[in-house]
PDB file of N, CA and C in Angstrom:
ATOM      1  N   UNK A   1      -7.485 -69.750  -1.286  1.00  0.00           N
ATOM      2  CA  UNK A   1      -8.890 -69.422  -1.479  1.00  0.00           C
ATOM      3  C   UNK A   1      -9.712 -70.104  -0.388  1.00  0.00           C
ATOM      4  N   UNK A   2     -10.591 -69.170   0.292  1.00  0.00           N
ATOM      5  CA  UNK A   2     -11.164 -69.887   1.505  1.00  0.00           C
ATOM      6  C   UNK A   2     -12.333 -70.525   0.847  1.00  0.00           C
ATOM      7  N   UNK A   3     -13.099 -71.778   1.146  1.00  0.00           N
ATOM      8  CA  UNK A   3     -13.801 -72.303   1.153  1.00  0.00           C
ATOM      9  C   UNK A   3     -15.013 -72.615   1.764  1.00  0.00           C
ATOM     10  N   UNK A   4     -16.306 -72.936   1.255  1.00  0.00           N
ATOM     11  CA  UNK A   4     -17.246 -73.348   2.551  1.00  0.00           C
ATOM     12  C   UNK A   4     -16.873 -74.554   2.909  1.00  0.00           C
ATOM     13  N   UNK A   5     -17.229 -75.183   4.541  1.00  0.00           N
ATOM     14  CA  UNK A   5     -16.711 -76.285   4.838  1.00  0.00           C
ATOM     15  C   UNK A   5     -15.252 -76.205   5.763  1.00  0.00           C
ATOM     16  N   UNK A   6     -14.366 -75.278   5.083  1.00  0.00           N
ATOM     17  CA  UNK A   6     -13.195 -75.004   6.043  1.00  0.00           C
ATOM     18  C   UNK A   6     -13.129 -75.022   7.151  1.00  0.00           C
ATOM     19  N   UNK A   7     -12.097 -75.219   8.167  1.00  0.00           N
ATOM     20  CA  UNK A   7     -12.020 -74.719   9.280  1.00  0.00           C
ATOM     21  C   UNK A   7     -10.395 -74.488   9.259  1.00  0.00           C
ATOM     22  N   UNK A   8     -10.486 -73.013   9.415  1.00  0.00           N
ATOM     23  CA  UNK A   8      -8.942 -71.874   9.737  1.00  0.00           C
ATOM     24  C   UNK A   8      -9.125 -71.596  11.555  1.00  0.00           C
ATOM     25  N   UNK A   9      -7.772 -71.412  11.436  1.00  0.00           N
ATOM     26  CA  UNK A   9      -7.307 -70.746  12.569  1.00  0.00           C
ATOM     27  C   UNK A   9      -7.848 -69.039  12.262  1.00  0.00           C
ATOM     28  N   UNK A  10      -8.475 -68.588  13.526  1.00  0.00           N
ATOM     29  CA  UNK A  10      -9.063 -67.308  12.853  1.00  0.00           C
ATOM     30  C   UNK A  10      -8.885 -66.344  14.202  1.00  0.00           C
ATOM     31  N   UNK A  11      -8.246 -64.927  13.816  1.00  0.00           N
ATOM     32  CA  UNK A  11      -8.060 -64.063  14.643  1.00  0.00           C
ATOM     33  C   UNK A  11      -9.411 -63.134  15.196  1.00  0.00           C
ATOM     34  N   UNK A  12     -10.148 -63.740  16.498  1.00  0.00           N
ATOM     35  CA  UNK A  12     -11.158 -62.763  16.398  1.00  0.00           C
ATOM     36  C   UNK A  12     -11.317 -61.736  17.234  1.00  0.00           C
ATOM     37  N   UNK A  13      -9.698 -61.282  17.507  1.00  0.00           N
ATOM     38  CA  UNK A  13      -9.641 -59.979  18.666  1.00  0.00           C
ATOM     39  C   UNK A  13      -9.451 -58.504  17.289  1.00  0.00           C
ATOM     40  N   UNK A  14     -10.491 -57.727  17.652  1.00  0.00           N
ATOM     41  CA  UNK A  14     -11.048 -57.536  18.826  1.00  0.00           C
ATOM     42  C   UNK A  14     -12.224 -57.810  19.532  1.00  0.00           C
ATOM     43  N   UNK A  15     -13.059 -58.564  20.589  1.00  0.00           N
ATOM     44  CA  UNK A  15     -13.898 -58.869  20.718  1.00  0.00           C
ATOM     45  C   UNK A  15     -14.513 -57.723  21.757  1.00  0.00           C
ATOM     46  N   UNK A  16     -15.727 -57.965  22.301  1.00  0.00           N
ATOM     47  CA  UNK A  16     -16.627 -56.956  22.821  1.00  0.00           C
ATOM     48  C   UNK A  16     -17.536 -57.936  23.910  1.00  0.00           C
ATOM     49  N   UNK A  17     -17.520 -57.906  24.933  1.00  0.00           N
ATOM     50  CA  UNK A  17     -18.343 -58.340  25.868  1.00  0.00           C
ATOM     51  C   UNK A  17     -18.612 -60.458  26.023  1.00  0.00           C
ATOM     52  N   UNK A  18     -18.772 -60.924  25.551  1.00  0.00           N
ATOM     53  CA  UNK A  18     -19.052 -62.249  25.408  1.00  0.00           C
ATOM     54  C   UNK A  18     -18.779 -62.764  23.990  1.00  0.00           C
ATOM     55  N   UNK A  19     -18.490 -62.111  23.118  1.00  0.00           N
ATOM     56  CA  UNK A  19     -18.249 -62.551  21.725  1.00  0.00           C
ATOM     57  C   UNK A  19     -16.729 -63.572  21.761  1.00  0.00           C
ATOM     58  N   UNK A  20     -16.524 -64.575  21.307  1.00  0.00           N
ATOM     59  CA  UNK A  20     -15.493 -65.204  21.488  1.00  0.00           C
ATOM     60  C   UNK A  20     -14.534 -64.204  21.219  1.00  0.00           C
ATOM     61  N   UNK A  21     -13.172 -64.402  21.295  1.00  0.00           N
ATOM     62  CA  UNK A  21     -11.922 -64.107  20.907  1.00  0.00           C
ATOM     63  C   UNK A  21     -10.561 -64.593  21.181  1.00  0.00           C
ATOM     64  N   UNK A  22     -10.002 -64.033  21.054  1.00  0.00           N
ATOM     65  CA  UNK A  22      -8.434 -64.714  20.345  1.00  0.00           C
ATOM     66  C   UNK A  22      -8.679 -65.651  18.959  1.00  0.00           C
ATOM     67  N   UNK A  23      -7.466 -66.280  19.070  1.00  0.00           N
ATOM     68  CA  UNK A  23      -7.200 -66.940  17.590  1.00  0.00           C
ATOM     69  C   UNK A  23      -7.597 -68.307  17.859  1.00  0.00           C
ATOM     70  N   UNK A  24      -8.695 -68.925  17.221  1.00  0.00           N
ATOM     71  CA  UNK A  24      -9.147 -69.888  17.574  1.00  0.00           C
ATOM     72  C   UNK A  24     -10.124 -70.734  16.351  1.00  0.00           C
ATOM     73  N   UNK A  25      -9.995 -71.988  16.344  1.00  0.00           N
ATOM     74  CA  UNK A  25     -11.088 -72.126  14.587  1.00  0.00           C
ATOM     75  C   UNK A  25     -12.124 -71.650  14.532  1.00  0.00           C
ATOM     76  N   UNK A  26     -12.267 -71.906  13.316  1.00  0.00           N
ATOM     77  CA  UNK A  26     -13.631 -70.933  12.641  1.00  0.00           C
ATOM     78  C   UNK A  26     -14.097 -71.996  11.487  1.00  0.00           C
ATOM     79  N   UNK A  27     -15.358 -72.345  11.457  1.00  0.00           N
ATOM     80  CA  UNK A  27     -16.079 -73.257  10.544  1.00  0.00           C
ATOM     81  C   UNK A  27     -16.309 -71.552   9.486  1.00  0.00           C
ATOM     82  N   UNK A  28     -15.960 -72.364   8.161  1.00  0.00           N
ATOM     83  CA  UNK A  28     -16.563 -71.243   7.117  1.00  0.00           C
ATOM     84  C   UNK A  28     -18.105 -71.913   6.818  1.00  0.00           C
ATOM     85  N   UNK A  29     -18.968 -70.871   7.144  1.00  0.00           N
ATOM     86  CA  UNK A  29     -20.079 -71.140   6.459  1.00  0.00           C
ATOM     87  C   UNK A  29     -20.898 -70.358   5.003  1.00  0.00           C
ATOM     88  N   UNK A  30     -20.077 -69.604   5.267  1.00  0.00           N
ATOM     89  CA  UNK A  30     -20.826 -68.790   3.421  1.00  0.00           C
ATOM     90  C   UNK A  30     -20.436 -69.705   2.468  1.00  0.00           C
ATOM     91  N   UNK A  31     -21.223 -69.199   1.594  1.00  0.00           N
ATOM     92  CA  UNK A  31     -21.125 -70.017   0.221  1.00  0.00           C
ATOM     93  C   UNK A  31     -19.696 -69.491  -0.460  1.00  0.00           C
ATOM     94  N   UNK A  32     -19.373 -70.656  -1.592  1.00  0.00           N
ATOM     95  CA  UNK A  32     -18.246 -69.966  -2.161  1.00  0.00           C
ATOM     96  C   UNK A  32     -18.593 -69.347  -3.154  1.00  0.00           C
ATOM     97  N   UNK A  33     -19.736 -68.858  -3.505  1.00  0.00           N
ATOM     98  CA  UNK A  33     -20.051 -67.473  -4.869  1.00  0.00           C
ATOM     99  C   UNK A  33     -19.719 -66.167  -3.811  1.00  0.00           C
ATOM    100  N   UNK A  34     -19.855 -66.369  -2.185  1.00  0.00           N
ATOM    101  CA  UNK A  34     -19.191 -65.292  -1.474  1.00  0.00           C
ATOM    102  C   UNK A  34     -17.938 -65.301  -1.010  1.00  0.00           C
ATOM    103  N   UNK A  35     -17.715 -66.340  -0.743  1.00  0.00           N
ATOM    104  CA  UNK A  35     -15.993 -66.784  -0.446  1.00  0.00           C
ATOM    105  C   UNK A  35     -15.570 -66.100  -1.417  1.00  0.00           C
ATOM    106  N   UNK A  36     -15.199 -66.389  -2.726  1.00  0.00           N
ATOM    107  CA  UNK A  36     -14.314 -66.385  -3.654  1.00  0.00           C
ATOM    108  C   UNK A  36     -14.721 -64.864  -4.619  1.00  0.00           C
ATOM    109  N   UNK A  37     -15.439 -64.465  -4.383  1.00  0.00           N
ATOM    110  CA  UNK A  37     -16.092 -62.831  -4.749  1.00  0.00           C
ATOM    111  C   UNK A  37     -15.164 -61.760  -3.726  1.00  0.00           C
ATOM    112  N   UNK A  38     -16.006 -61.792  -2.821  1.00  0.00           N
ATOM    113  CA  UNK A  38     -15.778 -60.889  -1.868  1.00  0.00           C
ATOM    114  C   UNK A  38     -14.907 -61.197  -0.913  1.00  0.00           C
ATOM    115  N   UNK A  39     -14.272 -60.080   0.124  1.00  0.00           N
ATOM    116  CA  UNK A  39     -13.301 -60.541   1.030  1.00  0.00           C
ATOM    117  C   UNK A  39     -13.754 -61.196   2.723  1.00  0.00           C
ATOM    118  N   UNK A  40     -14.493 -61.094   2.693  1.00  0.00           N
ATOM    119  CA  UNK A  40     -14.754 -61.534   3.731  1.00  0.00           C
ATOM    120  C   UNK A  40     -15.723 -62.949   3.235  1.00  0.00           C
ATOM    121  N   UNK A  41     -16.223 -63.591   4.652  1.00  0.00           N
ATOM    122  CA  UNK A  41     -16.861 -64.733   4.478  1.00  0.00           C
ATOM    123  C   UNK A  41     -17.569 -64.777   6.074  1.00  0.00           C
ATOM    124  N   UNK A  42     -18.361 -65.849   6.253  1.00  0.00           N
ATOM    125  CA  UNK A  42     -19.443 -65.927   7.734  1.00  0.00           C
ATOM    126  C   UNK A  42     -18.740 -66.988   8.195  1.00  0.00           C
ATOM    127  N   UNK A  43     -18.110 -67.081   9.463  1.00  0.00           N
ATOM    128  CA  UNK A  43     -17.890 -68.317   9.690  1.00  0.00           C
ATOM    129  C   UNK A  43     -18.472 -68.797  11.336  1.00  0.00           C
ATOM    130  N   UNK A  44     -18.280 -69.822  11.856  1.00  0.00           N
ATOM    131  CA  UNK A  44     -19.282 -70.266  13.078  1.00  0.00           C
ATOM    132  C   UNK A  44     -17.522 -70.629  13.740  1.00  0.00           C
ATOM    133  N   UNK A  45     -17.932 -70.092  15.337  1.00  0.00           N
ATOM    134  CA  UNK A  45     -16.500 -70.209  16.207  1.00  0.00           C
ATOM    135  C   UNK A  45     -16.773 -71.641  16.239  1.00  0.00           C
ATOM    136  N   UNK A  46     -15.599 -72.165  16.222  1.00  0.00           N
ATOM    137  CA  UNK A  46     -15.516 -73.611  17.370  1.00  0.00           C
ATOM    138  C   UNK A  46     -14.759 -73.000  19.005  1.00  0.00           C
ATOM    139  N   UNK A  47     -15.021 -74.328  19.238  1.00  0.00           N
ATOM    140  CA  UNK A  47     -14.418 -74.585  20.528  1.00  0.00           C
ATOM    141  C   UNK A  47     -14.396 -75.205  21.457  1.00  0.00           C
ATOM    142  N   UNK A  48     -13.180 -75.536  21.931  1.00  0.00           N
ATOM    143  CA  UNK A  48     -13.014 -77.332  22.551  1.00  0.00           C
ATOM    144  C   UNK A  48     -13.617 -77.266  23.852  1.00  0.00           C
ATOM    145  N   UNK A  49     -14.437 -79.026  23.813  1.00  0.00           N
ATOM    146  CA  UNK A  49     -15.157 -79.094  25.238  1.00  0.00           C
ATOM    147  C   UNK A  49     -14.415 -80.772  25.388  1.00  0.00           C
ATOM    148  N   UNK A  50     -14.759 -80.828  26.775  1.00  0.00           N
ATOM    149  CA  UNK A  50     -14.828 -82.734  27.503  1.00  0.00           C
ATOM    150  C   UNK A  50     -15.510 -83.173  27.203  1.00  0.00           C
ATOM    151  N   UNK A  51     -15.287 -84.651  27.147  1.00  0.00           N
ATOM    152  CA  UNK A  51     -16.502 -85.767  26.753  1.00  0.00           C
ATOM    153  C   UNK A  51     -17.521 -85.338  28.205  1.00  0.00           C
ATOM    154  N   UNK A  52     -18.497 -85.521  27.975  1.00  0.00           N
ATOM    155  CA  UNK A  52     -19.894 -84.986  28.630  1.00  0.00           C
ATOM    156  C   UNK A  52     -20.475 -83.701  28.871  1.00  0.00           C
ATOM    157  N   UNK A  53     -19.553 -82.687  28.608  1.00  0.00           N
ATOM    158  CA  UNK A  53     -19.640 -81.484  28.399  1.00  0.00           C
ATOM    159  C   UNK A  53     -21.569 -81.290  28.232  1.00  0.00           C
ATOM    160  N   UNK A  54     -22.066 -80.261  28.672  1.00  0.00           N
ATOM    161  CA  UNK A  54     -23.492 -79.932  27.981  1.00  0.00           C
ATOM    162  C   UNK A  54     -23.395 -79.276  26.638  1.00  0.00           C
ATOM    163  N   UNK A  55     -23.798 -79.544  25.540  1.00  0.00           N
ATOM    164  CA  UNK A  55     -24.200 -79.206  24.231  1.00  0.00           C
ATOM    165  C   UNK A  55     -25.502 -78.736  23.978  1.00  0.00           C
ATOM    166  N   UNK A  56     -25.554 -77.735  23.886  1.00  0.00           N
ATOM    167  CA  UNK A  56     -26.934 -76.560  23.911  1.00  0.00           C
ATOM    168  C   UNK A  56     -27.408 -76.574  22.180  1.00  0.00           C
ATOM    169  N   UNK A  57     -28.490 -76.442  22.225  1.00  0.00           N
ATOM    170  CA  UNK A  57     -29.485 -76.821  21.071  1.00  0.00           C
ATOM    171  C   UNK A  57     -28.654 -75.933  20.019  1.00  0.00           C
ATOM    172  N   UNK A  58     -28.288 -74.622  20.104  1.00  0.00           N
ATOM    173  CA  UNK A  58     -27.463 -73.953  19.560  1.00  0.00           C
ATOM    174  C   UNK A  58     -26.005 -74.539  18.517  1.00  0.00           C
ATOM    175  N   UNK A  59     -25.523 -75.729  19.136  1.00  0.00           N
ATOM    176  CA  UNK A  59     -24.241 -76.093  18.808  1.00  0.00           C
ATOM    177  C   UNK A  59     -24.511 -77.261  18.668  1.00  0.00           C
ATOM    178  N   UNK A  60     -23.434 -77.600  17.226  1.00  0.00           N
ATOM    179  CA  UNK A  60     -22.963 -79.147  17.237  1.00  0.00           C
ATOM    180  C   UNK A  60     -21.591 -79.967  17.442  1.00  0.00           C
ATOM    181  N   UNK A  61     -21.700 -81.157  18.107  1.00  0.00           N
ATOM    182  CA  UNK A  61     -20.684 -81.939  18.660  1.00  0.00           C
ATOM    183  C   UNK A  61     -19.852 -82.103  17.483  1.00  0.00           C
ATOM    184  N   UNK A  62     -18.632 -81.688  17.122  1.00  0.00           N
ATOM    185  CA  UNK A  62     -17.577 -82.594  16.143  1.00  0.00           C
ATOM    186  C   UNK A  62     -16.448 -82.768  16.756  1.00  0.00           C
ATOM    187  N   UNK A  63     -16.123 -84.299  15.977  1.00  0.00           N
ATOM    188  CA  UNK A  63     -15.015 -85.534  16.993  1.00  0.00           C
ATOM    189  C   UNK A  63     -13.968 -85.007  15.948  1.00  0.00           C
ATOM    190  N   UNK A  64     -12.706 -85.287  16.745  1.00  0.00           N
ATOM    191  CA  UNK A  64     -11.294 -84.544  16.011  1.00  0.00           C
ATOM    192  C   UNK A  64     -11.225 -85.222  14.365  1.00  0.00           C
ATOM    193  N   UNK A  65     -11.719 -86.811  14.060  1.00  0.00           N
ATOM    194  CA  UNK A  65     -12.036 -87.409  13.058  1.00  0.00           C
ATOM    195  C   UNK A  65     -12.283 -86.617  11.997  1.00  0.00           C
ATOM    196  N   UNK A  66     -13.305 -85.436  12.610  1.00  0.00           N
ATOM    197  CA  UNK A  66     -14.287 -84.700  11.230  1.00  0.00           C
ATOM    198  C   UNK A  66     -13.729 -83.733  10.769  1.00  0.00           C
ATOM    199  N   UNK A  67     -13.125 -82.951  12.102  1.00  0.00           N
ATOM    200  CA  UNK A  67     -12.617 -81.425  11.965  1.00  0.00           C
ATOM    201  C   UNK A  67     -10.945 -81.372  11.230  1.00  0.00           C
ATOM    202  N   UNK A  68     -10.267 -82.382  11.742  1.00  0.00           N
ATOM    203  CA  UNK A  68      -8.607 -82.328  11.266  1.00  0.00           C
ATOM    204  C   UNK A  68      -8.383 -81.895  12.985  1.00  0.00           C
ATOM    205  N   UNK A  69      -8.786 -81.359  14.325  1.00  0.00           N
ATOM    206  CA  UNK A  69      -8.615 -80.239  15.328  1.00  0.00           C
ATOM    207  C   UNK A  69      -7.775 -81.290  16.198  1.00  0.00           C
ATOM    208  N   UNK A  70      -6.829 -81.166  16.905  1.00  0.00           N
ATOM    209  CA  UNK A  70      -6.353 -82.520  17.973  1.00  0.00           C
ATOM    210  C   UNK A  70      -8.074 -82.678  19.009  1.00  0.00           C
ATOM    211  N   UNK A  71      -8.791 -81.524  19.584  1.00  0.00           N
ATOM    212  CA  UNK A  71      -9.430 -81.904  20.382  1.00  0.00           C
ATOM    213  C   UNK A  71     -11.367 -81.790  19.849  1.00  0.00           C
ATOM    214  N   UNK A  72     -11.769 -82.663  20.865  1.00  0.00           N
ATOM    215  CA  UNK A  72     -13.543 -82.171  20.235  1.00  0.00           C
ATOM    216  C   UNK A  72     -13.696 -81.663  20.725  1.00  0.00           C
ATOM    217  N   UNK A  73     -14.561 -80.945  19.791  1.00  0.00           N
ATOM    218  CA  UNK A  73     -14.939 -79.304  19.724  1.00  0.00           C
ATOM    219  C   UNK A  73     -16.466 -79.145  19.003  1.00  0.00           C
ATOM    220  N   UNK A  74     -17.038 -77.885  19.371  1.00  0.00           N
ATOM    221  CA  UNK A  74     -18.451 -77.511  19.093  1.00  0.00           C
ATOM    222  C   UNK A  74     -18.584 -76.503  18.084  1.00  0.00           C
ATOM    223  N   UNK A  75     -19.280 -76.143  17.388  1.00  0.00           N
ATOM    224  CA  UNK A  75     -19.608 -75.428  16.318  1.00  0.00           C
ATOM    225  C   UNK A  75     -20.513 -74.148  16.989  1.00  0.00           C
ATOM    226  N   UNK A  76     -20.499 -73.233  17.381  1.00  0.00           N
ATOM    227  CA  UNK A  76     -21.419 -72.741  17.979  1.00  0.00           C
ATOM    228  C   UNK A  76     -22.371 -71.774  16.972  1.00  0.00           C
ATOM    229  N   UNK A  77     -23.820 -71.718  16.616  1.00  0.00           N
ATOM    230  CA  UNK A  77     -23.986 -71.318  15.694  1.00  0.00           C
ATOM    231  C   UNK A  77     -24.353 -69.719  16.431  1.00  0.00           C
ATOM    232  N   UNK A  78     -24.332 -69.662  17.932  1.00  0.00           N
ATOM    233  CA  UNK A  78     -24.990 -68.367  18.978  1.00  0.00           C
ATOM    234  C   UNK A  78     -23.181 -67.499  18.359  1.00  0.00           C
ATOM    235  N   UNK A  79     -22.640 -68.102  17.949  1.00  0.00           N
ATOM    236  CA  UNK A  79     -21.409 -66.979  17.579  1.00  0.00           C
ATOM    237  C   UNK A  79     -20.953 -66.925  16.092  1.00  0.00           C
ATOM    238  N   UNK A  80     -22.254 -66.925  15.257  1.00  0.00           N
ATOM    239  CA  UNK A  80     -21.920 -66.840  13.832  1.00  0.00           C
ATOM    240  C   UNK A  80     -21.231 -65.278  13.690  1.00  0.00           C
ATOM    241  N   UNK A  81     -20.553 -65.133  12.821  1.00  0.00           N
ATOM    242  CA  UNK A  81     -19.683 -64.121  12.363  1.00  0.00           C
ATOM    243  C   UNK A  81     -19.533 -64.009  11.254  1.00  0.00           C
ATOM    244  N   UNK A  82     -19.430 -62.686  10.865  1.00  0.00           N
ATOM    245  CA  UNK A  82     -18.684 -62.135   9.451  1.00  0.00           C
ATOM    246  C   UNK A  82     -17.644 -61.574   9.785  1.00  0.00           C
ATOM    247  N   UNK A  83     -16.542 -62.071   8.687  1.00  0.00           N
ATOM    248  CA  UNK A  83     -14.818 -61.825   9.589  1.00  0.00           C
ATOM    249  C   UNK A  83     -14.544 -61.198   7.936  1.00  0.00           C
ATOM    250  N   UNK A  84     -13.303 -60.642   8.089  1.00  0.00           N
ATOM    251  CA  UNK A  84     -12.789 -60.479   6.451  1.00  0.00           C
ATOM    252  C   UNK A  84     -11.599 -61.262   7.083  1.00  0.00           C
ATOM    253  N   UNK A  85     -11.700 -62.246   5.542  1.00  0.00           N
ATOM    254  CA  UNK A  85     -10.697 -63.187   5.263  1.00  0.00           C
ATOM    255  C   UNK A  85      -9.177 -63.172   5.600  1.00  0.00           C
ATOM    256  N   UNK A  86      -9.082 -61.652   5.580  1.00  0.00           N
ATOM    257  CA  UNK A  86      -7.164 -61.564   6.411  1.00  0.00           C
ATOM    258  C   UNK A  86      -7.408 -61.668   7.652  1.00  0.00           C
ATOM    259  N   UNK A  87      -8.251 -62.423   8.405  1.00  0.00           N
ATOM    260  CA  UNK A  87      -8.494 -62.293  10.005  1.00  0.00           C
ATOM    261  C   UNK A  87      -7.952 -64.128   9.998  1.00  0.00           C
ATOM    262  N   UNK A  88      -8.288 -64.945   8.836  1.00  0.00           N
ATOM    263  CA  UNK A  88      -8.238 -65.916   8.920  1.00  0.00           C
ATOM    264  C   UNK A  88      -6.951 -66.908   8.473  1.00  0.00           C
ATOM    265  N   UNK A  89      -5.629 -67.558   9.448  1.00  0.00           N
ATOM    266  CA  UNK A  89      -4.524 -67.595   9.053  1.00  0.00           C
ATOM    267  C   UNK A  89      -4.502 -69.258   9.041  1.00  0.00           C
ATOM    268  N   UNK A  90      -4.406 -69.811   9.529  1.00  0.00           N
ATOM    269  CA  UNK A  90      -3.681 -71.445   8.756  1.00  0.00           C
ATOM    270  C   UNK A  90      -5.127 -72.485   8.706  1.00  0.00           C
ATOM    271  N   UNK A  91      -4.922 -73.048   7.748  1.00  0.00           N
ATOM    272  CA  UNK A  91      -6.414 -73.808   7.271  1.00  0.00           C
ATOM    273  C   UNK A  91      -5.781 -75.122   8.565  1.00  0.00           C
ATOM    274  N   UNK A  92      -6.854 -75.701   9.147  1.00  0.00           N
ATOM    275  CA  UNK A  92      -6.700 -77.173  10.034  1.00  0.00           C
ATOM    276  C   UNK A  92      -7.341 -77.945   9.628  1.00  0.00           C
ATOM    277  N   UNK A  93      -7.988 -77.970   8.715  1.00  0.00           N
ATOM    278  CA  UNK A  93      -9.186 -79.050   7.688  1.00  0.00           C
ATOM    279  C   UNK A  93     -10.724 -78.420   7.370  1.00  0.00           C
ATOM    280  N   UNK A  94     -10.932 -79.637   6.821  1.00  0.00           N
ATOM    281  CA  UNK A  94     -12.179 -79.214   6.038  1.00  0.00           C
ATOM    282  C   UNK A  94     -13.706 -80.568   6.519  1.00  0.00           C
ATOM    283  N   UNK A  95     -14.637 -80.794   6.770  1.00  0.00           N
ATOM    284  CA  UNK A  95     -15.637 -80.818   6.876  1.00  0.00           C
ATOM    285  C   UNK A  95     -16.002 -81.292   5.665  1.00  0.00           C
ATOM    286  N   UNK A  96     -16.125 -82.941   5.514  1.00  0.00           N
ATOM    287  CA  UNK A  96     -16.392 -83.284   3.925  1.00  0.00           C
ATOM    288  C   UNK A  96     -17.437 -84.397   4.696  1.00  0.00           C
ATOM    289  N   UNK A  97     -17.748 -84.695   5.711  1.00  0.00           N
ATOM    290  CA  UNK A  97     -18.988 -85.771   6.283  1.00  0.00           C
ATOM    291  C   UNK A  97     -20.245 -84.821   6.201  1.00  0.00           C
ATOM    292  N   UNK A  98     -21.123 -86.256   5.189  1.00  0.00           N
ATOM    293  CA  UNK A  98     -21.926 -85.119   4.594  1.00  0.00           C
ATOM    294  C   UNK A  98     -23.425 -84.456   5.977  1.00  0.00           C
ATOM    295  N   UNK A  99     -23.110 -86.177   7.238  1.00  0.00           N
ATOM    296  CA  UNK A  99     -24.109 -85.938   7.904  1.00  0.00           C
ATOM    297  C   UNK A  99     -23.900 -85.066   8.856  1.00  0.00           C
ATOM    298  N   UNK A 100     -22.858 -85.005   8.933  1.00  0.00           N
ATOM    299  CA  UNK A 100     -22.368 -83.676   9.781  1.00  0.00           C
ATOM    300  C   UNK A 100     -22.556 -82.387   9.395  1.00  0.00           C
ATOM    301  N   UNK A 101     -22.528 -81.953   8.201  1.00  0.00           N
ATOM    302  CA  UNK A 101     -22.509 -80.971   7.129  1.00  0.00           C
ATOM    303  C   UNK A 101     -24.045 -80.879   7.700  1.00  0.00           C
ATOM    304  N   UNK A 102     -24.978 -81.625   7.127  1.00  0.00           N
ATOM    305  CA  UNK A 102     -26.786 -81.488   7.449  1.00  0.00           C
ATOM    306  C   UNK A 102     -26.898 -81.140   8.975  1.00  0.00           C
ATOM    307  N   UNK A 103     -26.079 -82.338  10.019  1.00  0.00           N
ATOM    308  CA  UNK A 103     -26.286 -81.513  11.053  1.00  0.00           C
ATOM    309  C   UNK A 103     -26.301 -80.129  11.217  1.00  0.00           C
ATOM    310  N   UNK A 104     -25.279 -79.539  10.858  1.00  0.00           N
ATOM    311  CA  UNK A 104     -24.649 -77.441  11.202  1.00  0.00           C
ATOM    312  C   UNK A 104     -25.722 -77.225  10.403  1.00  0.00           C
ATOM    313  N   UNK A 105     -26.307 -77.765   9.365  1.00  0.00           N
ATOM    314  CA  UNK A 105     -27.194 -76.429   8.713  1.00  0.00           C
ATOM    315  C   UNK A 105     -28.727 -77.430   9.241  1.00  0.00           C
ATOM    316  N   UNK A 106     -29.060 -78.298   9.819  1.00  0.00           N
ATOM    317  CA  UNK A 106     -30.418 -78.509  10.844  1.00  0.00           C
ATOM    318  C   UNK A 106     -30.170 -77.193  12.213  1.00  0.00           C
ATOM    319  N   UNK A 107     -29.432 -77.028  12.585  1.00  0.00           N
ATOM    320  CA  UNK A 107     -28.661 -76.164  13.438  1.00  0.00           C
ATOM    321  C   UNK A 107     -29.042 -74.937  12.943  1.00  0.00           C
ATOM    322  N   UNK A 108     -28.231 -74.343  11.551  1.00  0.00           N
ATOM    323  CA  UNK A 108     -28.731 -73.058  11.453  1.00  0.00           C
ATOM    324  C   UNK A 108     -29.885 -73.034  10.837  1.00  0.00           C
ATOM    325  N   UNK A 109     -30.825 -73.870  10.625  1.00  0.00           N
ATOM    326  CA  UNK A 109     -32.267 -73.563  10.238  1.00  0.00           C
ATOM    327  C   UNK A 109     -33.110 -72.989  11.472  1.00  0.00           C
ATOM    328  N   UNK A 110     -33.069 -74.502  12.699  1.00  0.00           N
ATOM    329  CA  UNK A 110     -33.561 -73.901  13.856  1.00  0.00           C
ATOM    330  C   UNK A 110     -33.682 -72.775  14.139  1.00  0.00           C
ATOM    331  N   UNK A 111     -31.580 -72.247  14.629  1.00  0.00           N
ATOM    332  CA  UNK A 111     -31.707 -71.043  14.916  1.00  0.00           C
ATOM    333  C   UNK A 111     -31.999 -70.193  14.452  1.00  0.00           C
ATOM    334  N   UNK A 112     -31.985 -70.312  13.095  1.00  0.00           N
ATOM    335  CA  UNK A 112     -33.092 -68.790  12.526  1.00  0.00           C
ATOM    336  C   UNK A 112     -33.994 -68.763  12.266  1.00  0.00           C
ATOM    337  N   UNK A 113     -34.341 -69.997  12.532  1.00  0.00           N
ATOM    338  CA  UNK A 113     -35.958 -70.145  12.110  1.00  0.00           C
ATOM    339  C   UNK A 113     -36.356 -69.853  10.864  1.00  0.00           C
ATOM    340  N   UNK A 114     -35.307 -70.616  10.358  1.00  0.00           N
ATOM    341  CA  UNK A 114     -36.173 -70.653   8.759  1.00  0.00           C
ATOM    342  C   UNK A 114     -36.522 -71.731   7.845  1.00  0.00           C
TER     343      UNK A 114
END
């Protein structure tokens, strides 16, 4: 049962122009009254950067500590997605720091401005 908070290994070919792809993590961000309902779920790509890397207002920094991931990696919220859940194959951890958690959603407030 996928979870909010997760992060799976997630298949996102086929992609289209700049949209991430291949198989790569995926932060679940829907709630679980949608997780566990319906088949699909929203999740935010990660993806690994270097220490000093630029981090765009868009994305947040998480250290391998938070994610379960061997490397740090960014949350990007400019590549939120709705995937159906058979896209999404081996869980790599879960996201239980709660200030980190507030960070991604200070993140998706910004970006949607709400």
């Amino acid at each position: 049962m996928v979870n909010k908070w997760d992060i799976y290994y997630c298949n996102f070919n086929p992609a289209v122009g700049s949209e991430q792809r291949g198989i790569r993590p995926a932060l679940v961000l829907s709630n679980n009254a949608v997780n566990h309902l319906l088949s699909v779920c929203t999740v935010l790509s990660l993806s690994s950067v270097k220490p000093g890397e630029k981090i765009y207002a868009s994305e947040v920094l998480l250290e391998p500590a938070v994610t379960g991931l061997p490397k740090l990696s960014v949350a990007m919220m400019q590549q939120i997605r709705t995937v159906s859940q058979s896209r999404l194959t081996r869980l790599a951890g879960t996201i239980t720091d709660v200030d980190v958690r507030n960070r991604i959603l200070a993140v998706c407030r910004a970006y949607f401005e709400l």
